[in-house]
N, C-alpha and C. Protein backbone atom coordinates (compact mmCIF):
# COMPACT_ATOMS: atom_id res chain seq x y z
N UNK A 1 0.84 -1.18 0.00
CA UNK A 1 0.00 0.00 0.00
C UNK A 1 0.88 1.25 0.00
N UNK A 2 0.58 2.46 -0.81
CA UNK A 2 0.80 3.76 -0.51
C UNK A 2 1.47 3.86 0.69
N UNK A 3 2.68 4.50 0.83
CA UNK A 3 2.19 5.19 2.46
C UNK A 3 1.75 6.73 2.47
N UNK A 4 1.87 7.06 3.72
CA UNK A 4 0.87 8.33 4.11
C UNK A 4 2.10 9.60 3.36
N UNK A 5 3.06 9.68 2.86
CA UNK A 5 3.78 10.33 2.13
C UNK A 5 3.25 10.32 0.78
N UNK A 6 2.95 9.32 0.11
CA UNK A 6 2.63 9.32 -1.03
C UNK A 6 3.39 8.81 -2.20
N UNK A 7 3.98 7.90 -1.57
CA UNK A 7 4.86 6.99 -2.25
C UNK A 7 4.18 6.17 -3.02
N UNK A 8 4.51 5.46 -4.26
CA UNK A 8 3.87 4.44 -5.01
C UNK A 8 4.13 3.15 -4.09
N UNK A 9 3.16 1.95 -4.21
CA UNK A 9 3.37 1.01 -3.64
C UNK A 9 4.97 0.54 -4.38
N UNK A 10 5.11 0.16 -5.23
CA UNK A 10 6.67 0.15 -5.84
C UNK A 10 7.79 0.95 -5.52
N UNK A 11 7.70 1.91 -5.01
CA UNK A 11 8.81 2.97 -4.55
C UNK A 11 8.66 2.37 -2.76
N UNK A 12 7.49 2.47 -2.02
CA UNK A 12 7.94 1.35 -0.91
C UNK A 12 8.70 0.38 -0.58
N UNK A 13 8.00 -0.86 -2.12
CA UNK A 13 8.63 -1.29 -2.04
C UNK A 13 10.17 -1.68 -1.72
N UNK A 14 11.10 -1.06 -2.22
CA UNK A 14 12.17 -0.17 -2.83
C UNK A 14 12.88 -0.33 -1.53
N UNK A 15 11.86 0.71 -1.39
CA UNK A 15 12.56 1.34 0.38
C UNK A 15 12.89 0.74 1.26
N UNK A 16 11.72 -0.46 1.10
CA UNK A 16 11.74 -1.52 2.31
C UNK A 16 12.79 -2.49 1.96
N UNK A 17 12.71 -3.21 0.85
CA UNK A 17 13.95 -3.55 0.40
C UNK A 17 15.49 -3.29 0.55
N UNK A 18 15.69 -2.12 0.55
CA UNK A 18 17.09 -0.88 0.79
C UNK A 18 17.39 -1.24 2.27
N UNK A 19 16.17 -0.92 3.26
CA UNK A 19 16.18 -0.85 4.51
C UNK A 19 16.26 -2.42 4.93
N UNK A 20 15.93 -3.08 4.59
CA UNK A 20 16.37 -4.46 4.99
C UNK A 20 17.58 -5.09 4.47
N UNK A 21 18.37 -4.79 3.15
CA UNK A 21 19.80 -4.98 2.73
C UNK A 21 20.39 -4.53 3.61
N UNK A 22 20.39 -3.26 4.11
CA UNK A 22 21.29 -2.26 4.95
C UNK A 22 21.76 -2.62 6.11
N UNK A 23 20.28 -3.72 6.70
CA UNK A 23 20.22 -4.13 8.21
C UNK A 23 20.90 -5.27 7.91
N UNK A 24 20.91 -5.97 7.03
CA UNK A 24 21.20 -7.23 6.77
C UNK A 24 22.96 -7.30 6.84
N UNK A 25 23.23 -6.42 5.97
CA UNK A 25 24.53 -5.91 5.66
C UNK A 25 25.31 -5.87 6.98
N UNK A 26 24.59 -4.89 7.71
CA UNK A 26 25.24 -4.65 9.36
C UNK A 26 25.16 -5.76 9.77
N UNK A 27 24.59 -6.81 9.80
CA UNK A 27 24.23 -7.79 10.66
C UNK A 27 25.54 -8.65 10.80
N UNK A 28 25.71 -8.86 9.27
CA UNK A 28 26.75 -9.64 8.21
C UNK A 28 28.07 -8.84 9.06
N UNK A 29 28.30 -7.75 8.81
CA UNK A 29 29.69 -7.20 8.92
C UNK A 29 29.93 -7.26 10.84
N UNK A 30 29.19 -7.41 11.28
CA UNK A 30 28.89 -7.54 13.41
C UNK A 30 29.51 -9.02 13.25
N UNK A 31 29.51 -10.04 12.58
CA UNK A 31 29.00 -11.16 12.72
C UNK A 31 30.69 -11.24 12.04
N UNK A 32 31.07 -11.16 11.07
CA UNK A 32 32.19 -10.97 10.79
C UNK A 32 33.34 -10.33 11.58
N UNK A 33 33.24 -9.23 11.84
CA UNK A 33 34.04 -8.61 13.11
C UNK A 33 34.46 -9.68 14.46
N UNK A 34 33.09 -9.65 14.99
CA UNK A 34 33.26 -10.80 15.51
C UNK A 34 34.42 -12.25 15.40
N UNK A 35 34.02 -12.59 14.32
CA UNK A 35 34.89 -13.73 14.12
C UNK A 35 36.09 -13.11 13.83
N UNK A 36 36.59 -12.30 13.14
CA UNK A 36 38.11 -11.95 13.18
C UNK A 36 38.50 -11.39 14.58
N UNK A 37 38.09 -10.86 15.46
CA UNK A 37 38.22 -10.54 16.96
C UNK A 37 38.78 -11.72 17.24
N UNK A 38 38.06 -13.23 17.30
CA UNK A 38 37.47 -14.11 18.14
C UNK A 38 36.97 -13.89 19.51
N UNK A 39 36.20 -12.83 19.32
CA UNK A 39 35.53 -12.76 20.51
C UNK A 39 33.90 -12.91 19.84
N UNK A 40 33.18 -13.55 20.99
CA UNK A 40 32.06 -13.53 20.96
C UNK A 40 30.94 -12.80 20.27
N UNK A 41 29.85 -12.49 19.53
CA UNK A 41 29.52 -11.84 18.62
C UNK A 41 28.46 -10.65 20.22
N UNK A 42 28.16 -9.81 19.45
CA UNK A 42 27.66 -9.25 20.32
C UNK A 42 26.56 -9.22 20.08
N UNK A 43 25.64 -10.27 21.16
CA UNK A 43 24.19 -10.83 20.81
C UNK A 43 23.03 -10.09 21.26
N UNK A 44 23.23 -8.75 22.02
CA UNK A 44 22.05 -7.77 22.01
C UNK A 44 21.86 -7.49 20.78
N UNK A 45 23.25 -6.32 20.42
CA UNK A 45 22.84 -5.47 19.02
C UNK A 45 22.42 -6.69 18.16
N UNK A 46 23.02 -7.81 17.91
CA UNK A 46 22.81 -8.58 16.73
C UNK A 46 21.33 -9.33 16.75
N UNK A 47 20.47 -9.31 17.85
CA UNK A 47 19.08 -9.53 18.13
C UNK A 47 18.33 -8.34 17.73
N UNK A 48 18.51 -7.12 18.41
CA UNK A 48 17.93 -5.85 17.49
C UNK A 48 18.32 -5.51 16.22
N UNK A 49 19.34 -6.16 15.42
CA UNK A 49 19.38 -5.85 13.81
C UNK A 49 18.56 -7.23 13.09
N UNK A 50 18.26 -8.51 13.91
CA UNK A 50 17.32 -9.23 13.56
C UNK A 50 15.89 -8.53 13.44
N UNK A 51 15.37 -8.19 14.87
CA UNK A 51 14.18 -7.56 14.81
C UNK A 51 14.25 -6.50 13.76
N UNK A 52 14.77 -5.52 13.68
CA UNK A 52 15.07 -4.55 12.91
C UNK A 52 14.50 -5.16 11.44
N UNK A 53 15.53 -6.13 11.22
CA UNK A 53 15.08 -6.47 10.19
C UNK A 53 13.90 -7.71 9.19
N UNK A 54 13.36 -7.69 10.88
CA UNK A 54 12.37 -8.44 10.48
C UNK A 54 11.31 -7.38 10.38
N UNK A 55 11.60 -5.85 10.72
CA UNK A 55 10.45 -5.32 10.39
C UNK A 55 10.46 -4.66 9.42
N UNK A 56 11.38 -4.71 8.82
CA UNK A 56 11.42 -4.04 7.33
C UNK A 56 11.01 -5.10 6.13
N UNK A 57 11.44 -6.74 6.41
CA UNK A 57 10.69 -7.21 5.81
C UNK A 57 9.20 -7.44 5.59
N UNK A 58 8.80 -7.40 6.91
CA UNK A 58 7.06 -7.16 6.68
C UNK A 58 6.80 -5.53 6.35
N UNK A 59 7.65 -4.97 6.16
CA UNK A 59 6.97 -3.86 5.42
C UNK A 59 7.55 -3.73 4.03
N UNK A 60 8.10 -4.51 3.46
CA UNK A 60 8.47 -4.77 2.27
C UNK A 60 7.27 -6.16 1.65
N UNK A 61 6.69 -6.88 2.37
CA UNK A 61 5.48 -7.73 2.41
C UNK A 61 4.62 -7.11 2.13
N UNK A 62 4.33 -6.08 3.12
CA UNK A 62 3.25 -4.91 2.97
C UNK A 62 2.86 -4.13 1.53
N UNK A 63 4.17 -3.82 1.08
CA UNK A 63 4.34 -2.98 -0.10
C UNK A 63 4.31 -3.98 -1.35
N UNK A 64 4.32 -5.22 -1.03
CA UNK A 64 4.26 -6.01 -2.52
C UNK A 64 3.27 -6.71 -2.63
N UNK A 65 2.05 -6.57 -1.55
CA UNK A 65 0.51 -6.57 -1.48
C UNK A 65 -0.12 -5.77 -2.18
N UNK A 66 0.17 -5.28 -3.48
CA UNK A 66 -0.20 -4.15 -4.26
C UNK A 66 -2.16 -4.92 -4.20
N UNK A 67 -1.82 -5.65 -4.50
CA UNK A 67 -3.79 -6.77 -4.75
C UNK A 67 -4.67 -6.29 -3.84
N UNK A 68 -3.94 -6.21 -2.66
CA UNK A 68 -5.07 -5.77 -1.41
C UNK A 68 -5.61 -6.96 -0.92
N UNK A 69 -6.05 -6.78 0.21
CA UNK A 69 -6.92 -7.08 1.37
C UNK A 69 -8.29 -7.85 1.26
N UNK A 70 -8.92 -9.02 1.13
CA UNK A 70 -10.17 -9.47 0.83
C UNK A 70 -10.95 -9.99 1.60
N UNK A 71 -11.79 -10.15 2.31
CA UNK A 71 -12.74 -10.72 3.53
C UNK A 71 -13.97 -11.38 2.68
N UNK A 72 -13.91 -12.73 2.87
CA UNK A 72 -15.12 -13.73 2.19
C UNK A 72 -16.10 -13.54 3.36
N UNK A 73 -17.28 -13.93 2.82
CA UNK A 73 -18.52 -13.93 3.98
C UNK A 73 -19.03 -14.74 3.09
N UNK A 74 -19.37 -16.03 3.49
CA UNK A 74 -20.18 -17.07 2.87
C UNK A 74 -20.94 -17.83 4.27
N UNK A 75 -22.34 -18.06 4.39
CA UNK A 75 -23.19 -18.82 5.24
C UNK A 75 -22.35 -20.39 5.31
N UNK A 76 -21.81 -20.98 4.43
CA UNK A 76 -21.20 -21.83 3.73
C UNK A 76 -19.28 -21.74 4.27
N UNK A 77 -18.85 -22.21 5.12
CA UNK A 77 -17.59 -21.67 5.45
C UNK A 77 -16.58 -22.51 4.70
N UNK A 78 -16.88 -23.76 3.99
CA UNK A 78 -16.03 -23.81 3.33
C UNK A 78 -16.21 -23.50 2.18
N UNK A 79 -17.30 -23.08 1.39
CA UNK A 79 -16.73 -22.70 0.19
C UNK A 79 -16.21 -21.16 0.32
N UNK A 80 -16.43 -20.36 1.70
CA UNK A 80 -15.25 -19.56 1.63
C UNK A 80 -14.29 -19.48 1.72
N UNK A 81 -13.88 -21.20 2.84
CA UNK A 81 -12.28 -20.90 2.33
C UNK A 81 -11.93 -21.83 1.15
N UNK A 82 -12.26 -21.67 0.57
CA UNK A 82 -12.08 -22.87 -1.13
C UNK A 82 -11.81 -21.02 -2.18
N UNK A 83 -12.51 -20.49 -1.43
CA UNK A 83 -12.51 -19.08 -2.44
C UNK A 83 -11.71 -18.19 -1.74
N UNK A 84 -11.15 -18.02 -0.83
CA UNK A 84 -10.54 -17.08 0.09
C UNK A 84 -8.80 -17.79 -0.70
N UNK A 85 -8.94 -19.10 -0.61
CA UNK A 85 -7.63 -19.71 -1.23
C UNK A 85 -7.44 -19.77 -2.16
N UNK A 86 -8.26 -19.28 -3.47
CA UNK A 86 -8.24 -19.57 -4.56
C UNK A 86 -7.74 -17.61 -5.24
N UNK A 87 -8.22 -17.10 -3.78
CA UNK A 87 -7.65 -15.48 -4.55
C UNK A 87 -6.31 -15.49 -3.75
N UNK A 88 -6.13 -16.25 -2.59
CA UNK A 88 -4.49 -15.97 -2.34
C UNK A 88 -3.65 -16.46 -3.30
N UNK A 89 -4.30 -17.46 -4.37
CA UNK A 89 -2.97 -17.91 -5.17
C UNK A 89 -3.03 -16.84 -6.47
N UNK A 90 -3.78 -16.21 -6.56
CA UNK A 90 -4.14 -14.84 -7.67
C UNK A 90 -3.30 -13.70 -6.61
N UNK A 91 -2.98 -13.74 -5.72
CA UNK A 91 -2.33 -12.63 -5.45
C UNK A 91 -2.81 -11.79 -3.96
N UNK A 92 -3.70 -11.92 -3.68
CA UNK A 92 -4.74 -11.34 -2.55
C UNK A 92 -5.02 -11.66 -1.08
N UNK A 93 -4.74 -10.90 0.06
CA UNK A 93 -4.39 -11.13 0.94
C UNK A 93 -6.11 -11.42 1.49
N UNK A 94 -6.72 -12.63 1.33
CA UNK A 94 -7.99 -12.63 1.49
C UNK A 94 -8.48 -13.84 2.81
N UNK A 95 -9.13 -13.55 3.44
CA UNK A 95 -9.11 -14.43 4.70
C UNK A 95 -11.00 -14.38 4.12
N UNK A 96 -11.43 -16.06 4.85
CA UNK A 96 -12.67 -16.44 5.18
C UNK A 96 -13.62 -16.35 5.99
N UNK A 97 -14.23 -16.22 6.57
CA UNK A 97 -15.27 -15.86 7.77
C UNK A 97 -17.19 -16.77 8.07
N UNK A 98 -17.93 -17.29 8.34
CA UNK A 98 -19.17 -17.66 8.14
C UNK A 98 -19.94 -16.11 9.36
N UNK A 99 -19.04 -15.60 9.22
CA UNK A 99 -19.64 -14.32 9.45
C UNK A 99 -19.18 -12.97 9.06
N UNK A 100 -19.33 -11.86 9.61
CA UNK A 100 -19.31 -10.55 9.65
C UNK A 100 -18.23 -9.80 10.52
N UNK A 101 -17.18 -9.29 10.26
CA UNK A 101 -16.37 -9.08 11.18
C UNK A 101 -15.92 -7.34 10.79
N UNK A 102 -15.48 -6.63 11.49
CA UNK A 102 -15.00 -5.10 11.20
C UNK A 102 -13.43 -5.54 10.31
N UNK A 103 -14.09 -4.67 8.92
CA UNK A 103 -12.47 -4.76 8.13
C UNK A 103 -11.61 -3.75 8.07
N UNK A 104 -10.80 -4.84 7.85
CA UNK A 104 -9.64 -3.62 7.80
C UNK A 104 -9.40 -2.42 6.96
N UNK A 105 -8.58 -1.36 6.99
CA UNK A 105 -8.33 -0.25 6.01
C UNK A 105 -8.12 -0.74 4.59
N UNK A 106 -9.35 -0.45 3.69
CA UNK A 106 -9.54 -1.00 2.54
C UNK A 106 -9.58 -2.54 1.99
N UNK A 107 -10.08 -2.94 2.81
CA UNK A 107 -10.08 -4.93 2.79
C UNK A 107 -12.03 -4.31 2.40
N UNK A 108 -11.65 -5.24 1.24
CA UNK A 108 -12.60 -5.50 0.31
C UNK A 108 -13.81 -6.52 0.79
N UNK A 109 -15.12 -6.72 0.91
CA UNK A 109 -15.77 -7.49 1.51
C UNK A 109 -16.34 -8.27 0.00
N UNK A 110 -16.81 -9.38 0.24
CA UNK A 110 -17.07 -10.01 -0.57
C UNK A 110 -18.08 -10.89 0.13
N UNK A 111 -19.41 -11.01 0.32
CA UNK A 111 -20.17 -11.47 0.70
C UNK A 111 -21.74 -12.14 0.37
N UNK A 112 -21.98 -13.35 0.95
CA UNK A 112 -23.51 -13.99 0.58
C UNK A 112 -24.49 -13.20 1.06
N UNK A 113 -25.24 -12.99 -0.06
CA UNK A 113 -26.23 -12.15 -0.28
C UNK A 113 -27.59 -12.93 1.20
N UNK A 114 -27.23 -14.03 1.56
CA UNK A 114 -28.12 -14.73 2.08
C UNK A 114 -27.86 -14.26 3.61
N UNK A 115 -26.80 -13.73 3.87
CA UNK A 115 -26.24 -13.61 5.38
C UNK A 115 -26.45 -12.07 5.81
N UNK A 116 -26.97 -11.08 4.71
CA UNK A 116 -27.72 -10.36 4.92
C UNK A 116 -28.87 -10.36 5.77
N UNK A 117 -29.57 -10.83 5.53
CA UNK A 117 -30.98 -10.96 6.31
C UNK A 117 -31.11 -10.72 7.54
N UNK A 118 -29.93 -11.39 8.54
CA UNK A 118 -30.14 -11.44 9.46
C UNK A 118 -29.60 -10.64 10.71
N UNK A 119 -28.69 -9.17 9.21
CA UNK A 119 -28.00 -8.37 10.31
C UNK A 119 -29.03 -7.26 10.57
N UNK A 120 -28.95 -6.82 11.70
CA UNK A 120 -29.57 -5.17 12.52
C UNK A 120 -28.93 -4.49 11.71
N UNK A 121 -29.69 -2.87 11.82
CA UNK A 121 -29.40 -1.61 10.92
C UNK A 121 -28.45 -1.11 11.37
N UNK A 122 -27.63 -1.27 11.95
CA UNK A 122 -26.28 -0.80 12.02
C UNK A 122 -25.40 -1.67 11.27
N UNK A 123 -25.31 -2.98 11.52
CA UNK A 123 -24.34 -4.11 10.63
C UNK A 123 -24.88 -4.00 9.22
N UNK A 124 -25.98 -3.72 8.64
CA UNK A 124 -26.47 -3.80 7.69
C UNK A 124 -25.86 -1.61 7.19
N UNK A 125 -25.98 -1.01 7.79
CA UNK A 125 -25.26 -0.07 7.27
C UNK A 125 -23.74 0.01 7.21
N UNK A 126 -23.04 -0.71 8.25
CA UNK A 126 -21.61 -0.64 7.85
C UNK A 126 -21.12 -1.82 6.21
N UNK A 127 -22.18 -2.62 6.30
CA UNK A 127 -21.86 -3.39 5.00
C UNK A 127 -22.21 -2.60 3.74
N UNK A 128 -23.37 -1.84 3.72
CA UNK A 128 -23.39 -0.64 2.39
C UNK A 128 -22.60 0.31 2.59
N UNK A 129 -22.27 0.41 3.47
CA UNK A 129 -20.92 1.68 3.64
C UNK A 129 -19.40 1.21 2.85
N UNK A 130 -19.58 0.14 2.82
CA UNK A 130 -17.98 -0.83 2.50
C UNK A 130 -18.53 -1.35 0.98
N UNK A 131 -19.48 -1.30 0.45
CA UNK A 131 -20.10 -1.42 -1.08
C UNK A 131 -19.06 -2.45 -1.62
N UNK A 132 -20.13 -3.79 -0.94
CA UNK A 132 -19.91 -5.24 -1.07
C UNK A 132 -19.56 -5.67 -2.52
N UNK A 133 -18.84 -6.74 -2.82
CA UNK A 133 -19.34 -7.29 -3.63
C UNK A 133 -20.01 -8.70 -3.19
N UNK A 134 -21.23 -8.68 -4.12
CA UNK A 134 -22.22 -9.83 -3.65
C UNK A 134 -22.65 -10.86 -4.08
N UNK A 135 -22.68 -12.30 -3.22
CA UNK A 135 -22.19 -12.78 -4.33
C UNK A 135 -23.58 -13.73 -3.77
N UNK A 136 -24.36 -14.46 -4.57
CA UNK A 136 -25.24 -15.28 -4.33
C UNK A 136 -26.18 -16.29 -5.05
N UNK A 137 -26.92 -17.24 -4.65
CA UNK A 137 -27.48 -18.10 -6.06
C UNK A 137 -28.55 -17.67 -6.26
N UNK A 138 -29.58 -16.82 -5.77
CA UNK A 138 -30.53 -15.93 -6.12
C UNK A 138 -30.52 -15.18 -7.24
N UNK A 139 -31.43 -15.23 -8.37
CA UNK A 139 -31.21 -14.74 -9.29
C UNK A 139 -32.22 -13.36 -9.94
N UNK A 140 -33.30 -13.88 -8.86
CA UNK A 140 -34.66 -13.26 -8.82
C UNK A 140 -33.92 -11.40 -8.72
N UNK A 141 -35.12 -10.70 -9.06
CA UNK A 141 -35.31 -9.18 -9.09
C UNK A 141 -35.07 -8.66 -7.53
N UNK A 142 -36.06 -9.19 -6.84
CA UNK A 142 -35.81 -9.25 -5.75
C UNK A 142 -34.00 -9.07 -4.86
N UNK A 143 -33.56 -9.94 -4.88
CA UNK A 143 -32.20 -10.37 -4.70
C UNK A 143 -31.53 -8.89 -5.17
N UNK A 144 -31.76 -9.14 -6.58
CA UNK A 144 -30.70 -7.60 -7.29
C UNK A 144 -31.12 -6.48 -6.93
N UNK A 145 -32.60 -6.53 -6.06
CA UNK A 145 -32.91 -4.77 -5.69
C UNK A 145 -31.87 -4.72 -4.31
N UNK A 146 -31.98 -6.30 -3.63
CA UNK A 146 -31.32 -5.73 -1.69
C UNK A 146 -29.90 -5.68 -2.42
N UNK A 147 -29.36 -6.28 -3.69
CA UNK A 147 -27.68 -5.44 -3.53
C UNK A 147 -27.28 -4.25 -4.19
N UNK A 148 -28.67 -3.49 -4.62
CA UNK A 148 -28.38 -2.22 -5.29
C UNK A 148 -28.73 -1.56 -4.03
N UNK A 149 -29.61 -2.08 -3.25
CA UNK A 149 -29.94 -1.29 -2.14
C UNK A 149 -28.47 -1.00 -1.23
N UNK A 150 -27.69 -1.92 -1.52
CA UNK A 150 -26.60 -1.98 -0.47
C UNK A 150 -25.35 -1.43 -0.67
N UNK A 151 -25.63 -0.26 -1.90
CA UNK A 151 -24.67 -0.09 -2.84
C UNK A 151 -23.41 -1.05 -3.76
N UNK A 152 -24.25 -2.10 -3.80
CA UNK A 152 -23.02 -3.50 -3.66
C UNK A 152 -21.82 -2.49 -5.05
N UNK A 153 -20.31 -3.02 -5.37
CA UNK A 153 -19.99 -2.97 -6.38
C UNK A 153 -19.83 -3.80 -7.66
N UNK A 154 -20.56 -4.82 -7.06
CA UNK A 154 -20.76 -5.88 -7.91
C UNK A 154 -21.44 -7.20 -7.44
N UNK A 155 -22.59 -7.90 -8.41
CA UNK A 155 -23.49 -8.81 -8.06
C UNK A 155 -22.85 -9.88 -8.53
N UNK A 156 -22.43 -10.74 -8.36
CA UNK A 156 -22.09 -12.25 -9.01
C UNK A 156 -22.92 -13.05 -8.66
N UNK A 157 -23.45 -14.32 -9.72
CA UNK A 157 -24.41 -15.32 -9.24
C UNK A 157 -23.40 -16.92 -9.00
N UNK A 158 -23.95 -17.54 -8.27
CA UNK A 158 -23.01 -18.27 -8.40
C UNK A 158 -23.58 -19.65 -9.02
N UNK A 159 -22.71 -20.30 -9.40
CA UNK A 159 -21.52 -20.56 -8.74
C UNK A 159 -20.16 -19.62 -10.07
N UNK A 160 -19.38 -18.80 -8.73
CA UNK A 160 -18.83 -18.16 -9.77
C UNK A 160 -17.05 -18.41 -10.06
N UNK A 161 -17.01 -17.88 -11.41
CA UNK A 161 -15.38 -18.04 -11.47
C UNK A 161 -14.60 -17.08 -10.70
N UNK A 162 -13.01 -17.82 -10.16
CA UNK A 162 -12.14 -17.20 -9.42
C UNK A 162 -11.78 -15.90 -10.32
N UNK A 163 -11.65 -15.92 -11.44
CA UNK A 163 -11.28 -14.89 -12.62
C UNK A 163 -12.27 -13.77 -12.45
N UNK A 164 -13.62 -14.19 -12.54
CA UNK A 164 -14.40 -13.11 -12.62
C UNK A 164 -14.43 -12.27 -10.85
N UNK A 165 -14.74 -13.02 -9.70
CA UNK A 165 -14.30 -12.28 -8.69
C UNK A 165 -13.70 -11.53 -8.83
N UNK A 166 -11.68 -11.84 -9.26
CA UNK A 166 -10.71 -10.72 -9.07
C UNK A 166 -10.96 -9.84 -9.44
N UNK A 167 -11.33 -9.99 -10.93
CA UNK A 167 -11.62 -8.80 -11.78
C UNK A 167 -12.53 -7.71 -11.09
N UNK A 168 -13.62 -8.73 -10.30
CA UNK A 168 -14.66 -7.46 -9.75
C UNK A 168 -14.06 -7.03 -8.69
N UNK A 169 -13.24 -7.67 -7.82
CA UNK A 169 -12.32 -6.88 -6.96
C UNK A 169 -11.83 -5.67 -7.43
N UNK A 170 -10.70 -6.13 -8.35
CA UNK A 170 -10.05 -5.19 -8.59
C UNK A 170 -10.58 -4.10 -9.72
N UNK A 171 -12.00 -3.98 -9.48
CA UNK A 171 -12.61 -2.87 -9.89
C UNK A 171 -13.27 -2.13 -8.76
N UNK A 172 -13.84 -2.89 -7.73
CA UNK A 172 -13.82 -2.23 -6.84
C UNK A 172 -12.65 -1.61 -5.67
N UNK A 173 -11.39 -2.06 -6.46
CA UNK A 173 -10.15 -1.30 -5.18
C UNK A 173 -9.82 -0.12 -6.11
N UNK A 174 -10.06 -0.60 -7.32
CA UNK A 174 -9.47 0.82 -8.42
C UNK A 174 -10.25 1.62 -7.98
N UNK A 175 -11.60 1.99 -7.60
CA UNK A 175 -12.89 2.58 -7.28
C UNK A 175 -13.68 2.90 -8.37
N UNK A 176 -13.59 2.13 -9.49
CA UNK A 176 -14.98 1.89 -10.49
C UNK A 176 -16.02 0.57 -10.07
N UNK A 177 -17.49 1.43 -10.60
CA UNK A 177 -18.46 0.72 -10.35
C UNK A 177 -18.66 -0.53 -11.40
């Protein structure tokens, strides 16, 4: 993702990359010193240039998540995770649920039109607030009015392809309808 500077996810990348060679580098040359000393390596600093650099790799993780964030909601929990796994191998950091959970900063919801029903007007407004994509075997008029009602960004019937999901994902992260 962006960061709050306004970096491209690729120029993060970059960064995070740079910043984890650098640590790595130090780590390497401590570790070396060391052995030409023969003295003992010095295992504080060389534990904080681990950590160090274990956090530049998850933010180099972070930055090559360009796909984004995906949250399945299926009544059905395994065919969400049959579909939650089928967009991690497309690229997408997408976790399963047989429910409703608060998402994260821009994690995409993807949800059964059937598991609607049974939320209160508050859960039922934070899900049109997040303009679902919806996915369900209902084909009726009916069905397509509650996901226009819900601002969905896209209706899929199912049973649907992994291809066509992404695509509607990644029309709804671009922010076209």
């Amino acid at each position: 993702m962006a960061s709050d500077i306004g970096l491209s996810p690729r120029a993060d990348l970059a960064d995070a990359l740079h910043r984890l060679r650098s640590t790595l580098a130090r780590l390497k040359a401590e570790l070396e010193l060391a052995e030409l000393d023969g003295a003992g390596p010095p295992t504080k600093r060389l534990l904080d240039d681990v950590r160090e650099a274990l956090t530049h790799l998850s933010a180099a993780e972070d930055a090559s998540h360009i796909r984004g964030s995906v949250l399945v909601v299926d009544d059905d929990v395994r065919l969400a995770e049959i579909t939650a796994r089928g967009l991690r191998r497309l690229g997408f950091d997408a976790d399963a649920s047989s429910s409703l959970r608060s998402l994260r900063d821009r994690e995409v919801l993807v949800v059964d039109l059937s598991l609607l029903e049974a939320l209160d007007a508050a859960a039922h407004q934070d899900v049109r607030a997040s303009r679902p994509i919806v996915v369900t075997g209902a084909t009726d008029q009916q069905s397509r009015a509650v996901a226009a009602g819900l601002d969905a960004s896209d209706y899929l019937v199912k049973p649907i392809e992994l291809e066509e999901l992404a695509a509607a994902i990644n029309r709804r992260m671009s922010g076209a309808r």
